[in-house]
Structures are given as C-alpha cells and as structure tokens.
Protein backbone atom coordinates (compact mmCIF):
# COMPACT_ATOMS: atom_id res chain seq x y z
CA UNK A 1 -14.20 20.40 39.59
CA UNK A 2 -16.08 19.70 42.66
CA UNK A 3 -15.43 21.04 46.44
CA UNK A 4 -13.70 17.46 47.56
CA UNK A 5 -11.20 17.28 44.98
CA UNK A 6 -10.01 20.49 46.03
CA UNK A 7 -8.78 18.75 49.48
CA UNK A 8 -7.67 15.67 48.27
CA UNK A 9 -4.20 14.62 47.42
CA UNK A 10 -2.87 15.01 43.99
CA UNK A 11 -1.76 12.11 42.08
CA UNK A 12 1.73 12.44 40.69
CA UNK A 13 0.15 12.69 37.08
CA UNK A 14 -2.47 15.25 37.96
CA UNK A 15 0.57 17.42 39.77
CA UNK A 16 2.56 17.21 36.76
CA UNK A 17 -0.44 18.54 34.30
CA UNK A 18 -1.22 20.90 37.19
CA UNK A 19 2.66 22.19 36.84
CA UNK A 20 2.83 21.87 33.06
CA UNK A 21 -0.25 23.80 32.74
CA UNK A 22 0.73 26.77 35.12
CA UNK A 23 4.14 26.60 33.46
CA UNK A 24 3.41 26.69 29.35
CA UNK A 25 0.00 28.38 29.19
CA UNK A 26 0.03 30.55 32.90
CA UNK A 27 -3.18 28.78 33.40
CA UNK A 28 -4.41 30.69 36.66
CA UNK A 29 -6.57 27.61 37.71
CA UNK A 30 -3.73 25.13 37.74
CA UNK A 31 -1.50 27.62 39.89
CA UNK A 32 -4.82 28.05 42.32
CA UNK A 33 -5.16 24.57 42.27
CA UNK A 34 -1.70 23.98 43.16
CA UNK A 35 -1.47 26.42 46.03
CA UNK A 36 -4.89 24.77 47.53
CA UNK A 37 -3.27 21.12 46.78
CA UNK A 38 0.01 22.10 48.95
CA UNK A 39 -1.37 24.54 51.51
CA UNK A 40 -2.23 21.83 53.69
CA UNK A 41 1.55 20.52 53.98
CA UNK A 42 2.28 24.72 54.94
CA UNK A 43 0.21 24.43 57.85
CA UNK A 44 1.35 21.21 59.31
CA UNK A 45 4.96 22.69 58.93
CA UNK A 46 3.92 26.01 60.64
CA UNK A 47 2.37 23.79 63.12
CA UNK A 48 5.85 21.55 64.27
CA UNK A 49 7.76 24.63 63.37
CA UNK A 50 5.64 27.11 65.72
CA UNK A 51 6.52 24.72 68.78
CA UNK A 52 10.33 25.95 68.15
CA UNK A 53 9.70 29.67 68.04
CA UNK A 54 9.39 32.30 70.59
CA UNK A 55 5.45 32.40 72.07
CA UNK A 56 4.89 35.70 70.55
CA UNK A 57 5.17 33.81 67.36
CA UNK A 58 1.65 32.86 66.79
CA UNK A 59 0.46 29.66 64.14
CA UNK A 60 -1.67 31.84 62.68
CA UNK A 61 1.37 34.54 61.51
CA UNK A 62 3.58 31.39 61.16
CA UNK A 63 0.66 30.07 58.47
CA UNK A 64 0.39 33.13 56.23
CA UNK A 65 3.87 33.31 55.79
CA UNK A 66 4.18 30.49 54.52
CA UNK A 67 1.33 30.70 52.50
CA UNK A 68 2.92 33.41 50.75
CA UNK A 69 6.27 31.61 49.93
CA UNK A 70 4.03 29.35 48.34
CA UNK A 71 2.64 31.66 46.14
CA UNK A 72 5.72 32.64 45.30
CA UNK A 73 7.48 29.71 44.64
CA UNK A 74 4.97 28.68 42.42
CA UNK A 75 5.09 31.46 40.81
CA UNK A 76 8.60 31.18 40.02
C-alpha cells in the first residue's frame, strides 16, 4: 500500500473488505486503515463543531477526542 492511498477516499467495496476484515480475522491493518480512511471526516466535524463551543475549547482538544471515539467505535 502506498502513502496516497492512505488519504484517498474508500470505495464502498474496499470499506466493506476493510470492515469484514477487521471484523472476522481482527486484522490490525484494516482497523488502521479504517481509522486513517475516516479521520479526515473527525476533523472537519471538530472544525464546524469547535465554532459552537466555548473559546477555551480548542480544535486541537476538539480533534483528539474525536479521534478516540473513532477508535473506539471501530473497535466495537
């Protein structure tokens, strides 16, 4: 796997081996692959949500947060 297809969007049938993969076998590289496929979506969220929030809330806080619940929604 090379560096750009790392931070390109995943087809619907490359999600779904990604998933199946993770899911049956606990293939670690399909559940890293996953979490680098969605991150991107976690910080444009963080980024509208942040504009809501407090200004001691910083993106940066706002980002690893949700990078977490990633984790562990994928893990579940």
């Amino acid at each position: 796997m090379n560096a750009t297809s790392t931070t390109q969007r995943l087809t619907a049938r490359e999600a779904e081996a990604l998933w199946r993969a993770w899911s049956t076998k606990k293939d670690k590289a399909a559940r890293d692959r996953l979490v680098l496929a969605y991150s991107p979506m976690v910080k444009y969220l963080a980024s509208r949500k942040v504009r809501e929030l407090p200004s001691h809330c910083e993106l940066d806080d706002l980002v690893s947060y949700g990078l977490v619940a990633l984790i562990e929604a994928i893990d579940r």
